[in-house]
C-alpha atoms as a PDB file:
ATOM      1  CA  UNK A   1       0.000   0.000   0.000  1.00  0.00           C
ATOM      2  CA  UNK A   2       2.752   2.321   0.639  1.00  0.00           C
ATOM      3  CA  UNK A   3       4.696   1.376  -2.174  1.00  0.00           C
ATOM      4  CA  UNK A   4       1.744   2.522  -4.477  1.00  0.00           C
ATOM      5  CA  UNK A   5       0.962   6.033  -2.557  1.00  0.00           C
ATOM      6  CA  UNK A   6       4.937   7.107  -3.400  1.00  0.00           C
ATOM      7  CA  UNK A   7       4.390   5.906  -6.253  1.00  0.00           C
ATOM      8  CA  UNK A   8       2.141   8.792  -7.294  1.00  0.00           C
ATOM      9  CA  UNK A   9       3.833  11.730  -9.005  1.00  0.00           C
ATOM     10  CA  UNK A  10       3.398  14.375  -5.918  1.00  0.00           C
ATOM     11  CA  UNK A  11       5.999  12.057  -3.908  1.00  0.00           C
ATOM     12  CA  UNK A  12       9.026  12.330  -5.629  1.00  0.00           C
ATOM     13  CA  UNK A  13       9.301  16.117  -5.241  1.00  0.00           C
ATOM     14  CA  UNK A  14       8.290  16.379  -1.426  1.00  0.00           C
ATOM     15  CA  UNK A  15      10.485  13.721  -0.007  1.00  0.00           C
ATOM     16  CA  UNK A  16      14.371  14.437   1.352  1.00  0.00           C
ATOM     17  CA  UNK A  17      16.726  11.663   1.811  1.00  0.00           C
ATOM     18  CA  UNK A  18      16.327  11.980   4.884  1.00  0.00           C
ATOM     19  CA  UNK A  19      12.430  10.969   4.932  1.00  0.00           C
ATOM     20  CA  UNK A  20      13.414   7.877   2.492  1.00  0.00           C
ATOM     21  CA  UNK A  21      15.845   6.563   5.225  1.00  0.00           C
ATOM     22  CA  UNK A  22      12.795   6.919   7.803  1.00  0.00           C
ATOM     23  CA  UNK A  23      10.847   4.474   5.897  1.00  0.00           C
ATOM     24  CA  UNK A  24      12.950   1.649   6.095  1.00  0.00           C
ATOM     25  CA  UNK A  25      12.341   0.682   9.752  1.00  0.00           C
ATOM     26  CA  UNK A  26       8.970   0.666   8.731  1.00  0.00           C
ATOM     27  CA  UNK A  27       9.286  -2.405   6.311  1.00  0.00           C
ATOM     28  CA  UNK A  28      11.992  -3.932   8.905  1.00  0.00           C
ATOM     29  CA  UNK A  29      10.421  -3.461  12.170  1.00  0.00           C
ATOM     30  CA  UNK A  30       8.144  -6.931  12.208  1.00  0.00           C
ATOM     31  CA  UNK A  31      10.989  -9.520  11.143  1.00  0.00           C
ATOM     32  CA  UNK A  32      12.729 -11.555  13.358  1.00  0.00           C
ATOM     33  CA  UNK A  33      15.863 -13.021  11.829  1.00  0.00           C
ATOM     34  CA  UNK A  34      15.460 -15.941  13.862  1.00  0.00           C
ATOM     35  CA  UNK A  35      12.511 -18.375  14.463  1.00  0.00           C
ATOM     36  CA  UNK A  36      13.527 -18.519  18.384  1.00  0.00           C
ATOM     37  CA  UNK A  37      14.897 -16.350  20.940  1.00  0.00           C
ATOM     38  CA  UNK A  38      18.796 -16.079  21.242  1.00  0.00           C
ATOM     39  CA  UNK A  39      20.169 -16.215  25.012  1.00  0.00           C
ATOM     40  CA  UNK A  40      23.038 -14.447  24.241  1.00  0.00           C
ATOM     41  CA  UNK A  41      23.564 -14.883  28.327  1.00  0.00           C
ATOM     42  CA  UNK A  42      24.568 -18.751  27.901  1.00  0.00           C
ATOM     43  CA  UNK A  43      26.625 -21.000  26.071  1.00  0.00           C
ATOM     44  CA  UNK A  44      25.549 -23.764  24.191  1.00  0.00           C
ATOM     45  CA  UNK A  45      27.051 -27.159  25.406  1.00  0.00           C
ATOM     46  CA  UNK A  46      28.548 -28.695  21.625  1.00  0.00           C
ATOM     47  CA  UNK A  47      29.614 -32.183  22.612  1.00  0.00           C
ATOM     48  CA  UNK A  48      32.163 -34.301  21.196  1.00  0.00           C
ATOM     49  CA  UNK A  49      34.554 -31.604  21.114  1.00  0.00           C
ATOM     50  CA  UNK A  50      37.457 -31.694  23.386  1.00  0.00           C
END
């Protein structure tokens, strides 16, 4: 949806660099890169090593 409002001819003119790199969090902010949560507090116990 927002790719087809900036898409209108208006846009181009009225937007600064500066409001382009405010959109990107906006298309970021929902992903996860992972499918769980990292503990970064912990170590993970690899066996066979050692």
């Amino acid at each position: 949806m927002l790719q087809d409002v900036l898409a209108e001819p208006q846009w181009p003119g009225l937007l600064t660099p500066a409001d382009r790199r405010g959109l990107t969090p906006l298309f970021w902010g929902h992903v996860r890169p992972y499918s769980v949560r990292l503990d970064m507090g912990s170590r993970l116990e690899i066996g066979g090593l050692g």
